[in-house]
Each structure stands twice: as C-alpha cells, then as structure tokens.
C-alpha atoms as a PDB file:
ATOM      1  CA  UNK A   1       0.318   8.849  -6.337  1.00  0.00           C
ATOM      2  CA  UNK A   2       3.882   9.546  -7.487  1.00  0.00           C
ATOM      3  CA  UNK A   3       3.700  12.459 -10.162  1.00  0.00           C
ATOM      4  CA  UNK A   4       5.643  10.488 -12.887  1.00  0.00           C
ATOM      5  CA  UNK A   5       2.650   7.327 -12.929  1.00  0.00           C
ATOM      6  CA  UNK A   6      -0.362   6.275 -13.973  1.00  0.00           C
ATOM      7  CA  UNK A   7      -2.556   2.926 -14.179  1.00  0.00           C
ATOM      8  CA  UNK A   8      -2.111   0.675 -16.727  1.00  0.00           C
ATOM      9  CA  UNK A   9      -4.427  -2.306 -17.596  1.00  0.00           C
ATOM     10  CA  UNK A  10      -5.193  -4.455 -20.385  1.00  0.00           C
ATOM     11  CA  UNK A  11      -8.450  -5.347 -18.993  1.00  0.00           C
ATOM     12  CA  UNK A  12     -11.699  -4.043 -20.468  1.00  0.00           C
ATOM     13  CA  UNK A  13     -15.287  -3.929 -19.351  1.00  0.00           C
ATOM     14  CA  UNK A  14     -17.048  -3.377 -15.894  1.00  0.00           C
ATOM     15  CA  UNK A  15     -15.259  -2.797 -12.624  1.00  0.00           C
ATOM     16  CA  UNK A  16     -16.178  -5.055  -9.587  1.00  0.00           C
ATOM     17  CA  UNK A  17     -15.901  -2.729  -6.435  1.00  0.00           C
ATOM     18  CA  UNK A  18     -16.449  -6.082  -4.144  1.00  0.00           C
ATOM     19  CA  UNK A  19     -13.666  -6.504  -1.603  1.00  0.00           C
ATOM     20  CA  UNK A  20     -11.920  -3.235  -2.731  1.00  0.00           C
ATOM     21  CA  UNK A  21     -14.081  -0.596  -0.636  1.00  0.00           C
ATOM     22  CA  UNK A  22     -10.830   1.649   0.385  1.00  0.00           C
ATOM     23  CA  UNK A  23     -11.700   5.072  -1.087  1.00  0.00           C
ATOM     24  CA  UNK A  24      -7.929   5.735  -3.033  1.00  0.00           C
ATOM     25  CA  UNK A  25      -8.466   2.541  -4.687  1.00  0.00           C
ATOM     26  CA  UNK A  26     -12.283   3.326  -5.503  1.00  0.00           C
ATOM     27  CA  UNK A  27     -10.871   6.573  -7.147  1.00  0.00           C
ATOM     28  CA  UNK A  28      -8.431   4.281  -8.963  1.00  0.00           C
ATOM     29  CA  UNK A  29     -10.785   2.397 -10.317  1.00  0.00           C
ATOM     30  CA  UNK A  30     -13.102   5.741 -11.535  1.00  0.00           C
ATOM     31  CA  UNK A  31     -10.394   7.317 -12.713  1.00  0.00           C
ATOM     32  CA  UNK A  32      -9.604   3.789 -15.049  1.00  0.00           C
ATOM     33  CA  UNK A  33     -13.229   3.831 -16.012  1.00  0.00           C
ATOM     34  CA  UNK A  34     -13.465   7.272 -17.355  1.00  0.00           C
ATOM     35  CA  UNK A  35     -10.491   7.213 -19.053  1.00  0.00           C
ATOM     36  CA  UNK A  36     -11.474   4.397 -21.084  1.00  0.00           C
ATOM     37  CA  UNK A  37     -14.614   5.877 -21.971  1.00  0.00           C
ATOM     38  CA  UNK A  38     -13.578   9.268 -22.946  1.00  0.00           C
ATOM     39  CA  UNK A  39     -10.454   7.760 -24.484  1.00  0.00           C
ATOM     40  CA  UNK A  40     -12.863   5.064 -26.247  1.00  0.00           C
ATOM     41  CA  UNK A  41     -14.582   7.433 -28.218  1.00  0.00           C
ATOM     42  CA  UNK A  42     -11.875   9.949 -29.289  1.00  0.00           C
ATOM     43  CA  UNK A  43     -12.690  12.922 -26.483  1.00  0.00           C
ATOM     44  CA  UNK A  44      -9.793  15.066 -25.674  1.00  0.00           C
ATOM     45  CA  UNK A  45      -8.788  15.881 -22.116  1.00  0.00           C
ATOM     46  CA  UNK A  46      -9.429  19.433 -22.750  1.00  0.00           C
ATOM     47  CA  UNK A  47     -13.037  18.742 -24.187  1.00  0.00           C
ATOM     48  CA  UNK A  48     -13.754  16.984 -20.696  1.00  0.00           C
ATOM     49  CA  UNK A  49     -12.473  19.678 -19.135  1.00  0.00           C
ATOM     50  CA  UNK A  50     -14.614  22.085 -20.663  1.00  0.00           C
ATOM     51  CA  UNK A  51     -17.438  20.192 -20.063  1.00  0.00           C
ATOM     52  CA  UNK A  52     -16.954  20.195 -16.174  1.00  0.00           C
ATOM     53  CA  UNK A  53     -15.804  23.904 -16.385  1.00  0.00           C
ATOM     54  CA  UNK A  54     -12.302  22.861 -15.636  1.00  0.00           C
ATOM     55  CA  UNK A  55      -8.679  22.404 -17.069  1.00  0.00           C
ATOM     56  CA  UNK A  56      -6.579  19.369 -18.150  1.00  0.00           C
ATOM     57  CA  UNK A  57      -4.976  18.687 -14.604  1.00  0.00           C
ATOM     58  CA  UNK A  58      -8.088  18.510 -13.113  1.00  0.00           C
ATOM     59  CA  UNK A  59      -9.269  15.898 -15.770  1.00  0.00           C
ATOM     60  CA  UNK A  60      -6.198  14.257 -15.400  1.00  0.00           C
ATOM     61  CA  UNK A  61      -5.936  14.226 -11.138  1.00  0.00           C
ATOM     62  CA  UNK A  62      -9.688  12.638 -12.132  1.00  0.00           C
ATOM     63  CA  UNK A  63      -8.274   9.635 -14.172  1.00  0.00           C
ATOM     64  CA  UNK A  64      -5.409   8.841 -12.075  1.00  0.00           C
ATOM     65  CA  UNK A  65      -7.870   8.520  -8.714  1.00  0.00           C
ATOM     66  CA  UNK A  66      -5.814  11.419  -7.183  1.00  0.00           C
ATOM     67  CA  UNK A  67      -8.153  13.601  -5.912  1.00  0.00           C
ATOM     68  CA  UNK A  68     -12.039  13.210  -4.544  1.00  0.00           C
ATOM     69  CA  UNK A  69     -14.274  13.755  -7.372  1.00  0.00           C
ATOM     70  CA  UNK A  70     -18.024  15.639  -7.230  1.00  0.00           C
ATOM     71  CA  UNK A  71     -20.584  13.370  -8.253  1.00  0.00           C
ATOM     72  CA  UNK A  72     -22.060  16.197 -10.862  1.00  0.00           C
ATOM     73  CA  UNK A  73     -18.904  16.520 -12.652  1.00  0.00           C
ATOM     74  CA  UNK A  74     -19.308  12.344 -13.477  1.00  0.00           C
ATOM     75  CA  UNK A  75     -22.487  12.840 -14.498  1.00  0.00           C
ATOM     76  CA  UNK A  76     -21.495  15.978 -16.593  1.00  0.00           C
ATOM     77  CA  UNK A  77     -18.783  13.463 -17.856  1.00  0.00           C
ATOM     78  CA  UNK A  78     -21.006  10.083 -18.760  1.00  0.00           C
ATOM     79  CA  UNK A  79     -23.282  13.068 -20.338  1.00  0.00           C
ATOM     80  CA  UNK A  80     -20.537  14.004 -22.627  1.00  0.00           C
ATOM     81  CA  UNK A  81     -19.322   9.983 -23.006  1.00  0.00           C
ATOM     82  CA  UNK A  82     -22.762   9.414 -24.609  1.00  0.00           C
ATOM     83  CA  UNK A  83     -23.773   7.152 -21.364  1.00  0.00           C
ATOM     84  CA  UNK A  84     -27.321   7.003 -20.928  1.00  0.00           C
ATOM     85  CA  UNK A  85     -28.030   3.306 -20.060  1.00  0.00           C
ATOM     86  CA  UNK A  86     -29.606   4.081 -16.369  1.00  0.00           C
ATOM     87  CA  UNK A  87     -27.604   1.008 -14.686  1.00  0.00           C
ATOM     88  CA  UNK A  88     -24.539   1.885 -16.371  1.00  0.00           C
ATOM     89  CA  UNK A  89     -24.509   5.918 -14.977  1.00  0.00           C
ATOM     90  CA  UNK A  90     -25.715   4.179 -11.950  1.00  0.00           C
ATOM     91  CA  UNK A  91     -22.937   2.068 -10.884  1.00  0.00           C
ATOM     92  CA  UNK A  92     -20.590   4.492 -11.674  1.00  0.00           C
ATOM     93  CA  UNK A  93     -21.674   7.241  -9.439  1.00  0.00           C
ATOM     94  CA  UNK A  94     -22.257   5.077  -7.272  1.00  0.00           C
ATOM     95  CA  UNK A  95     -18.556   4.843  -7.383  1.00  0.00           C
ATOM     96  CA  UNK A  96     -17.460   8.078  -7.317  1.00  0.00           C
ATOM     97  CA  UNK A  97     -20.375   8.203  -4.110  1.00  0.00           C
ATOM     98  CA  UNK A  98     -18.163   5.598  -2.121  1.00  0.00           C
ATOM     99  CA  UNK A  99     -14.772   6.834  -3.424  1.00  0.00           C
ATOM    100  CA  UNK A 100     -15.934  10.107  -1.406  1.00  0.00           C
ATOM    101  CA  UNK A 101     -16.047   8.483   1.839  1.00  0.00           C
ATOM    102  CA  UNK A 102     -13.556   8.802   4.432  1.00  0.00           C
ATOM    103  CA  UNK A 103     -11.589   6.217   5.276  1.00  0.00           C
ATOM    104  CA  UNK A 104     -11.366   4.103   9.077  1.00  0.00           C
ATOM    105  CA  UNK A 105      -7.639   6.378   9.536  1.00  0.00           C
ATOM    106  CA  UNK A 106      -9.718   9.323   8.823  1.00  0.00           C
ATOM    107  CA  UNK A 107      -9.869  10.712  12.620  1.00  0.00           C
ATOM    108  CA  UNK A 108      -6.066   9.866  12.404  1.00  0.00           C
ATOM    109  CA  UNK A 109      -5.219  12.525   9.235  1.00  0.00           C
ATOM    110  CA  UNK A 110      -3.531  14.923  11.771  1.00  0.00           C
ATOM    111  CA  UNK A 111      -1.283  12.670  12.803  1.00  0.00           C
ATOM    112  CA  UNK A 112      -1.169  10.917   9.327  1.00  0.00           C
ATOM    113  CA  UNK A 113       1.373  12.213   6.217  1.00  0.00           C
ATOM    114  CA  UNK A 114      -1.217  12.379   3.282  1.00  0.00           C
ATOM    115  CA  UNK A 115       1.321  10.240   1.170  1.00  0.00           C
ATOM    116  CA  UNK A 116       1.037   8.055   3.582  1.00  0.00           C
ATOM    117  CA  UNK A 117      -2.812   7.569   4.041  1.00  0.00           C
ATOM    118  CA  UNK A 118      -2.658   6.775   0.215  1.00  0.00           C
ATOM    119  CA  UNK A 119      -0.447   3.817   1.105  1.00  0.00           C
ATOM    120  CA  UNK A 120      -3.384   2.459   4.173  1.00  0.00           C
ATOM    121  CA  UNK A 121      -6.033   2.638   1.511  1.00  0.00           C
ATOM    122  CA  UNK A 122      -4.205   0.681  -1.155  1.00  0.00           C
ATOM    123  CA  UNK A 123      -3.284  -2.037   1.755  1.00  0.00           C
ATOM    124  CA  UNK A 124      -6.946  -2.112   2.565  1.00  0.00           C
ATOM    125  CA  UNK A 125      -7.575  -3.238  -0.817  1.00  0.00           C
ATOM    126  CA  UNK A 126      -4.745  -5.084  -1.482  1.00  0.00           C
ATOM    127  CA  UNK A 127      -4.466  -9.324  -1.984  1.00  0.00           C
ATOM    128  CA  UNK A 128      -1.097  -9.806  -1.325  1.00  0.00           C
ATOM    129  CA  UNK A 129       1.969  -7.433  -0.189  1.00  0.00           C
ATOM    130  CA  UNK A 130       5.536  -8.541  -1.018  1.00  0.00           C
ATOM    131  CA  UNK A 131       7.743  -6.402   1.573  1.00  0.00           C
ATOM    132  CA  UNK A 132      11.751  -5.331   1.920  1.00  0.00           C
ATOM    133  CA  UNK A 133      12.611  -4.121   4.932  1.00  0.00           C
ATOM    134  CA  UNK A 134      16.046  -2.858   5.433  1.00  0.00           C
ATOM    135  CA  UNK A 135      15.819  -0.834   8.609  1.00  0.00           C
ATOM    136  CA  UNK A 136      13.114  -2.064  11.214  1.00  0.00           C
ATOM    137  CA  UNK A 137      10.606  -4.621  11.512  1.00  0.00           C
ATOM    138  CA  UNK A 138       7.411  -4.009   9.304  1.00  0.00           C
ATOM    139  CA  UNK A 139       4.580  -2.035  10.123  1.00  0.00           C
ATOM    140  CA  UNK A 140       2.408  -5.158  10.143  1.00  0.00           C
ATOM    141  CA  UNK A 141       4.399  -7.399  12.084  1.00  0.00           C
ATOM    142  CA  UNK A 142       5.399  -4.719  14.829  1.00  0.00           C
ATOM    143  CA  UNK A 143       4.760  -5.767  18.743  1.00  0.00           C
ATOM    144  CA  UNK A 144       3.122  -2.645  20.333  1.00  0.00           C
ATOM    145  CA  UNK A 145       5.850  -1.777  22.410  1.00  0.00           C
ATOM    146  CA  UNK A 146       8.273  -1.816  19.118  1.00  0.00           C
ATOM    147  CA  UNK A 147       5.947   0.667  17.347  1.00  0.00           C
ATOM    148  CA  UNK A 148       5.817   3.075  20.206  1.00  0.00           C
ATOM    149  CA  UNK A 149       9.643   2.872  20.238  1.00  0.00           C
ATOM    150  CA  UNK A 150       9.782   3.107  16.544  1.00  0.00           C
ATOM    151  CA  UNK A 151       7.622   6.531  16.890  1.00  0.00           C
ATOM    152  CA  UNK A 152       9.748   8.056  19.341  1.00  0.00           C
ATOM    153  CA  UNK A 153      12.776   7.952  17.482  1.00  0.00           C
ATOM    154  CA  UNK A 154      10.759   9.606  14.836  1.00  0.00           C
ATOM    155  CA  UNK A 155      10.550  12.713  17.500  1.00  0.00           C
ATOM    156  CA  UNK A 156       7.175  12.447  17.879  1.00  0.00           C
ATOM    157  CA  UNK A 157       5.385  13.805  20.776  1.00  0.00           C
ATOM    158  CA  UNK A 158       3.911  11.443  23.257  1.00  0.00           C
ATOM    159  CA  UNK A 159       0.366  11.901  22.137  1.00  0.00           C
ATOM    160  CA  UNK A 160       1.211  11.531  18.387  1.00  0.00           C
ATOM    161  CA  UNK A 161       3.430   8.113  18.977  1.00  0.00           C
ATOM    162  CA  UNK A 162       0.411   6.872  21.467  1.00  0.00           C
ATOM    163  CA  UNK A 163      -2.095   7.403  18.120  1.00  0.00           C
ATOM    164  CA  UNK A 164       0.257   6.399  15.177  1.00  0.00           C
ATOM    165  CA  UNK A 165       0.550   2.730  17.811  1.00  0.00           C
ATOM    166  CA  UNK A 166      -3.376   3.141  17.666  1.00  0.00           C
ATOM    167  CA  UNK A 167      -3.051   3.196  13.842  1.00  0.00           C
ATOM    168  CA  UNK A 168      -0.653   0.371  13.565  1.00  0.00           C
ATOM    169  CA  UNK A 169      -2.431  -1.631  15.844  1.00  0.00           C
ATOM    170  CA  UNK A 170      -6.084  -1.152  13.804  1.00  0.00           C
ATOM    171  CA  UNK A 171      -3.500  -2.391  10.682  1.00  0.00           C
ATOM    172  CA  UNK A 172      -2.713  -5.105  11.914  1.00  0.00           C
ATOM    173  CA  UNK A 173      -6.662  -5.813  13.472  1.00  0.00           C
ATOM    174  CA  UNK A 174      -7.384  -5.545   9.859  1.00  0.00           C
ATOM    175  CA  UNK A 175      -5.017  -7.194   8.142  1.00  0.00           C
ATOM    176  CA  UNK A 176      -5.517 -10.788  10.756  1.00  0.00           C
ATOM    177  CA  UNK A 177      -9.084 -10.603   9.956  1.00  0.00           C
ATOM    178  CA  UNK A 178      -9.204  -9.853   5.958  1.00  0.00           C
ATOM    179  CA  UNK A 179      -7.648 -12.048   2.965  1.00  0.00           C
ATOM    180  CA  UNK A 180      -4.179 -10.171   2.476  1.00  0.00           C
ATOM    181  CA  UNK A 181      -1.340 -12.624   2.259  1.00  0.00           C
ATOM    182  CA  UNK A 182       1.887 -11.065   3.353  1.00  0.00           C
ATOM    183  CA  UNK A 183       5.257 -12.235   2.382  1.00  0.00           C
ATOM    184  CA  UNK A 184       7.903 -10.162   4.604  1.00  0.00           C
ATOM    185  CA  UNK A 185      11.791 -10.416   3.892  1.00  0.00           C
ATOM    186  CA  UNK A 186      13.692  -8.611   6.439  1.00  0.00           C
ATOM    187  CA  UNK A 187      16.877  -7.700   6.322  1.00  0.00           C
ATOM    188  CA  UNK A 188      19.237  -9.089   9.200  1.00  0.00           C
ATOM    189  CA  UNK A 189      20.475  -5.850  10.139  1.00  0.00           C
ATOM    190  CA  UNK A 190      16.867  -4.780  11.293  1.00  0.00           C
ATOM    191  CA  UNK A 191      16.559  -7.802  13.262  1.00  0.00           C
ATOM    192  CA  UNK A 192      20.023  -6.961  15.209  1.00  0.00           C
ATOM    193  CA  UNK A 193      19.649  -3.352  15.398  1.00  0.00           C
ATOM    194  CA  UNK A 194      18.755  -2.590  18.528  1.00  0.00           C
ATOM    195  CA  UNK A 195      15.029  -0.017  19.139  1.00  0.00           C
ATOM    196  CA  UNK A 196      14.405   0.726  22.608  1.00  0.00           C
ATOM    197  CA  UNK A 197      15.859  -2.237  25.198  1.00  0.00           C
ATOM    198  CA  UNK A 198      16.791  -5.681  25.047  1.00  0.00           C
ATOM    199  CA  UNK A 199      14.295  -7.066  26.620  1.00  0.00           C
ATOM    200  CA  UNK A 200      11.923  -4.435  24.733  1.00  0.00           C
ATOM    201  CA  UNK A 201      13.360  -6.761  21.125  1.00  0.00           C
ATOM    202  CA  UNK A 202      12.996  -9.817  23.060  1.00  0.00           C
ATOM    203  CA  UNK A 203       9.314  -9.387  23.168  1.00  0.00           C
ATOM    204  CA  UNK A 204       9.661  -8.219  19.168  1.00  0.00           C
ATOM    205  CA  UNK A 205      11.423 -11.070  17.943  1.00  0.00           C
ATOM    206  CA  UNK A 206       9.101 -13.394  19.986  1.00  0.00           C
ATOM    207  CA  UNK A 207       6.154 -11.386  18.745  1.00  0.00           C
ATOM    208  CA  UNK A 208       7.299 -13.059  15.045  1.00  0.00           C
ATOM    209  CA  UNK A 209       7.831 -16.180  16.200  1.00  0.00           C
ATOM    210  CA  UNK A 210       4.154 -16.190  17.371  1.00  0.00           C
ATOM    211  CA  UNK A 211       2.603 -15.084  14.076  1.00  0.00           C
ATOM    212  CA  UNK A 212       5.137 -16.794  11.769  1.00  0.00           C
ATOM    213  CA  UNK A 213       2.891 -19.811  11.753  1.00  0.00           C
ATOM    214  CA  UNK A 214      -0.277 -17.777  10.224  1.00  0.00           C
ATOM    215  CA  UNK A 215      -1.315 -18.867   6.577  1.00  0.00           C
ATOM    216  CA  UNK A 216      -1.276 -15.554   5.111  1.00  0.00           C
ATOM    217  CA  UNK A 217       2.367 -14.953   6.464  1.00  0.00           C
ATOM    218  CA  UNK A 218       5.926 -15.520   5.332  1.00  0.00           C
ATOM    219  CA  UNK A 219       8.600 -14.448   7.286  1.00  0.00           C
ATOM    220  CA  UNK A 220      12.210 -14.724   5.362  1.00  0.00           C
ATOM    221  CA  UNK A 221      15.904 -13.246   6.679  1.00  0.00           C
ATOM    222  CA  UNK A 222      17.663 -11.633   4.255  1.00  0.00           C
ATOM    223  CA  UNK A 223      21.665 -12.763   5.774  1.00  0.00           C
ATOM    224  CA  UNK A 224      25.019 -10.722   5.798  1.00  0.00           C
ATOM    225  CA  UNK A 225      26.274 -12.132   3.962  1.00  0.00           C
ATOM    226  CA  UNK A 226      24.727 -14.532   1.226  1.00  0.00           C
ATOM    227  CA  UNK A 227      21.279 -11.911   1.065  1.00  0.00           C
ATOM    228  CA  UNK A 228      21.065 -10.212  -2.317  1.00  0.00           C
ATOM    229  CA  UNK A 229      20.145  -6.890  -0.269  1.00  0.00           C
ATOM    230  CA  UNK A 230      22.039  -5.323  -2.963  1.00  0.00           C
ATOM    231  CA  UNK A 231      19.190  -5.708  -5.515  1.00  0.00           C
ATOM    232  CA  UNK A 232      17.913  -2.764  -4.495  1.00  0.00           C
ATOM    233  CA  UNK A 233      18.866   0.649  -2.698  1.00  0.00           C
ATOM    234  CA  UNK A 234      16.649   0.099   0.184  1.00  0.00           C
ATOM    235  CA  UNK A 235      13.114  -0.983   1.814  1.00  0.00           C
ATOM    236  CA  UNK A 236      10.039  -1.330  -0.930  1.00  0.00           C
ATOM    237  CA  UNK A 237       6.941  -3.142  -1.205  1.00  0.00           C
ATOM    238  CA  UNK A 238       4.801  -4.775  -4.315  1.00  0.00           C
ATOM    239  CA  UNK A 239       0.757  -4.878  -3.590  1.00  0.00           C
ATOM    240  CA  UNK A 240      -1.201  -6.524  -5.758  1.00  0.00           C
ATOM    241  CA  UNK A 241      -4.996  -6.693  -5.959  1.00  0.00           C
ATOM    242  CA  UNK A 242      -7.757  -8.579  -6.677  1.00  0.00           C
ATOM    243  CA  UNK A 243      -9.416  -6.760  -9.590  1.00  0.00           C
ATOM    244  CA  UNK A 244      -7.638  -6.815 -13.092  1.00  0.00           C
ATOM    245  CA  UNK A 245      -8.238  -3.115 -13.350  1.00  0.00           C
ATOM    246  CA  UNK A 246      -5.582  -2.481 -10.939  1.00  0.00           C
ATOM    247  CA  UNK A 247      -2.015  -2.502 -11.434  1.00  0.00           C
ATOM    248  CA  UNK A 248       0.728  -4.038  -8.902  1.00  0.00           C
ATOM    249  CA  UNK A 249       2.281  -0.983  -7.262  1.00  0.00           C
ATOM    250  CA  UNK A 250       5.507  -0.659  -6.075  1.00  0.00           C
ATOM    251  CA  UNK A 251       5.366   1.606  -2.875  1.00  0.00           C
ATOM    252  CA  UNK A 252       8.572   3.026  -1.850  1.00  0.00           C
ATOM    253  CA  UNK A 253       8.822   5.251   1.470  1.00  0.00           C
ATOM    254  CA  UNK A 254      10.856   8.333   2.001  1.00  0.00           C
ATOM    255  CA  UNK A 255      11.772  10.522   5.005  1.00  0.00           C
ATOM    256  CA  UNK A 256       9.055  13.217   3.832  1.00  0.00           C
ATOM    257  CA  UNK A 257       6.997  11.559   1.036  1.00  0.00           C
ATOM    258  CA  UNK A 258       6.851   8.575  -0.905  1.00  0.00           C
ATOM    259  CA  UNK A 259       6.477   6.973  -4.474  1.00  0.00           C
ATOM    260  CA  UNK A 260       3.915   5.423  -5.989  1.00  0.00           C
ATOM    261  CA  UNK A 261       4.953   3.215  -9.341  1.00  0.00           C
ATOM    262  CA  UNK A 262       2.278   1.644 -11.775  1.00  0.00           C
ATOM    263  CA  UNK A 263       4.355   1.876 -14.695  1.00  0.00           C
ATOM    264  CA  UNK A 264       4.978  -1.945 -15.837  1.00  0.00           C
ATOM    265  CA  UNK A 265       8.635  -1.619 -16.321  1.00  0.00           C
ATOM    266  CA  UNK A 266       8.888  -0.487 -13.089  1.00  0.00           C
ATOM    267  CA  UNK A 267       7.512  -3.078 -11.435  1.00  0.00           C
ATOM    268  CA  UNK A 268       9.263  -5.555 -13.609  1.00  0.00           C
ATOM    269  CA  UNK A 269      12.692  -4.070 -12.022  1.00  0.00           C
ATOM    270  CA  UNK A 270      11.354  -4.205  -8.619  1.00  0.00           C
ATOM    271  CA  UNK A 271       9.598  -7.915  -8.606  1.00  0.00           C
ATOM    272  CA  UNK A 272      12.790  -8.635 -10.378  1.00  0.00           C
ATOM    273  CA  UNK A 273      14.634  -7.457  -7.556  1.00  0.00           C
ATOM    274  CA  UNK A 274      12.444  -9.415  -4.943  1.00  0.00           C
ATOM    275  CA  UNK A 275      13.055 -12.736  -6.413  1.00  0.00           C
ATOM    276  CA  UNK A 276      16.437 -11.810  -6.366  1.00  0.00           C
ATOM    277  CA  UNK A 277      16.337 -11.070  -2.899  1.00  0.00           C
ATOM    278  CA  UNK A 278      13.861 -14.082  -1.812  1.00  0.00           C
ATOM    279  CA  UNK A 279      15.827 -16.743  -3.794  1.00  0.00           C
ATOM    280  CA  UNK A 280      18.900 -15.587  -1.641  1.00  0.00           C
ATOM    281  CA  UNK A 281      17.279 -15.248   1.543  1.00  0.00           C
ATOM    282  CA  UNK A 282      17.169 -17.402   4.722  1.00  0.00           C
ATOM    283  CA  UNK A 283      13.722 -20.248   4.004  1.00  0.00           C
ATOM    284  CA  UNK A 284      11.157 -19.868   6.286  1.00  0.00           C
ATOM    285  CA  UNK A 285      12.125 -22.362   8.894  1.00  0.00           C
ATOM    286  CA  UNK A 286      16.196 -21.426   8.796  1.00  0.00           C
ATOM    287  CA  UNK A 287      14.325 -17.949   9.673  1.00  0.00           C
ATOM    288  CA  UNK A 288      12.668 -19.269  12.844  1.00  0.00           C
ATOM    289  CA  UNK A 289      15.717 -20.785  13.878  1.00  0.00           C
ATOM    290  CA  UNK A 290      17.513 -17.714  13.260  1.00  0.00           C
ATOM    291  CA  UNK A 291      14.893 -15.945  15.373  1.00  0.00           C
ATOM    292  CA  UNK A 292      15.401 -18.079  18.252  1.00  0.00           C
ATOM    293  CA  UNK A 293      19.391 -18.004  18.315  1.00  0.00           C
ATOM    294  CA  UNK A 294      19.168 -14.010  18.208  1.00  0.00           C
ATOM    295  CA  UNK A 295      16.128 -14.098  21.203  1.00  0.00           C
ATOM    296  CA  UNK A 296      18.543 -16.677  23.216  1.00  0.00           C
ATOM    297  CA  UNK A 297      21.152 -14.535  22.770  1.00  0.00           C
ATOM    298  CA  UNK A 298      20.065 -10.971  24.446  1.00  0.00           C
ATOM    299  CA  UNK A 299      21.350 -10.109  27.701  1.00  0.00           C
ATOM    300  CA  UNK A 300      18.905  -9.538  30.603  1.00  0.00           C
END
C-alpha cells in the first residue's frame, strides 16, 4: 500500500477471516490485530522489534499487512503481548498461516505489476467497488476482444496480452460468481474513444448491454457535458468490505504504480467526489439507451 497510509478502524475485538480469504487483505487484518495489541498495552515499535530481532520498518511493514510475515515472529510477538490463551494464539497464526498463501494470480506475477496484484487481492475481498473510469471501459466489464486490444496498446508482447486477457477473464469468472456489487460510472469519452475496430466496440458496447441487467451491477454515463467529471483529476475506485476492521480504500492507478488511501479524510474527498459525479451522471436506463444510440451508430 501507498507509503503515506495506514488502516484505521474504530472497531475492537476479534477479526472474522470468513469471506475475506485474499492473502493482502489477511495481512491487513494481522497487521490491525497486532497493532492493537502491542499498542493496547503500551509496547513500543522498537521493543517489538527487538523481540523479533528486527527494526521499526519491519514492525511497521508488519502492521500495515505490507509484507508476508513468518509465523515465529507472531508467536515471538503474542509472547511479548502477554497472549497465552491457546485459542487466542491459535487463530491468529492461523492468520498469518493463510495470509502466507499465494494467491489464484500467483502463476500470473511475471506478467503482473506487484502494485497491481495488491489491488486483485483487495477486489477478492471486497463487498462493493464504486468505479470512475475516464479512459476505457473497466477491467470487469471488458469483452475479451477489448482487453486484448486494451493490452496491445500497452506494448505488450503477444504472449503477455494473451495472459493479462487470461487474468481479466478469471476477474471477471470471479467476480459473476461471488457477492461483490459493482457500481461503474464511465465517462462518455471512453465509451466513444475508439480501441481496436468498430465492429471490435460494437461487440464492447453490446457486451454491457448484456450484463447491465445483473443485480450486482450498475452501469452509469458520465455526459459531456452535464457529468461532474471535473470532481476529480481522473479514473479511481472506492472498495469497501465486509469486516469492520477494514477501511474503504480509495485505489487510484498510475502509468507505473499506484496509490493506496485508508486515511478517512481521504476517502471522504473521494466518496465526496463520486456522489458528485453519480448525482450528475446519465441514470441507469438513459445509460442503456445511450448504449444503444452509440452501437446503432458505428459504421460497418
């Protein structure tokens, strides 16, 4: 996660790992448990340290769920906590056990920016995603031929593109199957602009119009001219989980990394900004018919 955040929470007492089995949030979750504990009863991040024979970053990579943990430094940890109730030192290594495992894009890492595998095992957690897109269609709502089109213009070599669609496609597997509830604004300009061939975003724009009806998806236009688009300086989305231990994060995508924000005041700018955006934006059913006209009117 981004360097300048960290969870927040106002929620005390255990952690439910059910339906949040991604291993970045599992490390989230850790991370939130041990600081609580060690913060709980007045240990310093350098005595923590010490007592896993490391320093302060590492204790602090720890608490943030940045890096896999080893199960002997948690027990060194719940050792120096004063934990000794067996079920208690249980279900937390347990935790740290499962936060260790690799995740179902793991055979995809070479292909994968790290930043960006962070990103697939929050939205394997997550139990809703609020999305801006300024620039193409997103991820999760991509036809197959879009993606691969989308990839190429990245410069990526054939066999990376034909993986990365692989990736996508397993998203999207996932995300039909599971709980998440999506709510996609797109801005009108992605719709128009045009990736590969005509008929290539007549099967794209179709491609919405198929899954627009799904109960865990809202499609909304964000127009020319009426869209508040100017809310914000480009494509972002809000996840949100299930479990009270985990803040909403705002993830926001660059050309070579991306952003992370936990920090409530952040978040409070950016949902701020979605309203904004939402309350100005096409309703779902002006943004089927909008769909259609633009379909209709591709050449062959």
């Amino acid at each position: 996660m981004a360097d300048d955040t960290r969870p927040h929470s106002a929620a005390r007492g255990k952690t439910s790992t059910d339906g949040t089995g991604a291993p970045t949030v599992l490390r989230i979750l850790l991370g939130t448990q041990l600081r609580r504990l060690r913060e709980s009863r007045g240990i310093s991040a350098q005595d923590a340290a010490n007592a896993i024979r490391g320093s302060e970053s590492k204790i602090s990579r720890i608490e943030l769920g940045r890096n896999a943990v080893r199960e002997i430094d948690i027990a060194d940890l719940l050792n120096l906590y004063g934990i000794s109730d067996v079920a208690e030192r249980e279900e937390l290594l347990q935790l740290a056990s499962q936060a260790n495992q690799p995740g179902w894009w793991h055979p995809y890492q070479d292909v994968l920016p790290t930043w960006f595998q962070s990103y697939l095992g929050l939205e394997e957690s997550a139990e809703s995603i609020r999305s801006f897109d300024t620039q193409f269609v997103p991820g999760l709502l991509q036809s197959e031929e879009y993606a691969a089109a989308v990839f190429q213009l990245g410069a990526h070599s054939a066999d990376a593109a034909h993986r990365l669609v692989h990736v996508r496609k397993e998203r999207q597997r996932r995300f039909a199957s599971g709980g998440l509830r999506l709510q996609a604004i797109i801005d009108e300009g992605a719709l128009r602009r045009e990736v590969g061939s005509p008929a290539l975003m007549r099967g794209q724009l179709q491609y919405l119009l198929d899954i627009c009806d799904r109960p865990a998806v809202t499609i909304q236009v964000c127009p020319f001219l009426t869209g508040a688009s100017y809310a914000a300086p480009g494509s972002f989305s809000i996840l949100q989980f299930a479990t009270e231990d985990l803040p909403d994060i705002v993830y926001v995508e660059q050309l070579t990394s991306a952003l992370y924000l936990d920090k409530r005041a952040d978040v409070h700018r950016y949902t701020t900004a979605m309203d904004q955006i939402a309350a100005t934006s096409m309703t779902p059913a002006q943004t089927t018919d909008l769909i259609r006209s633009m379909q209709g009117g591709i050449p062959d």
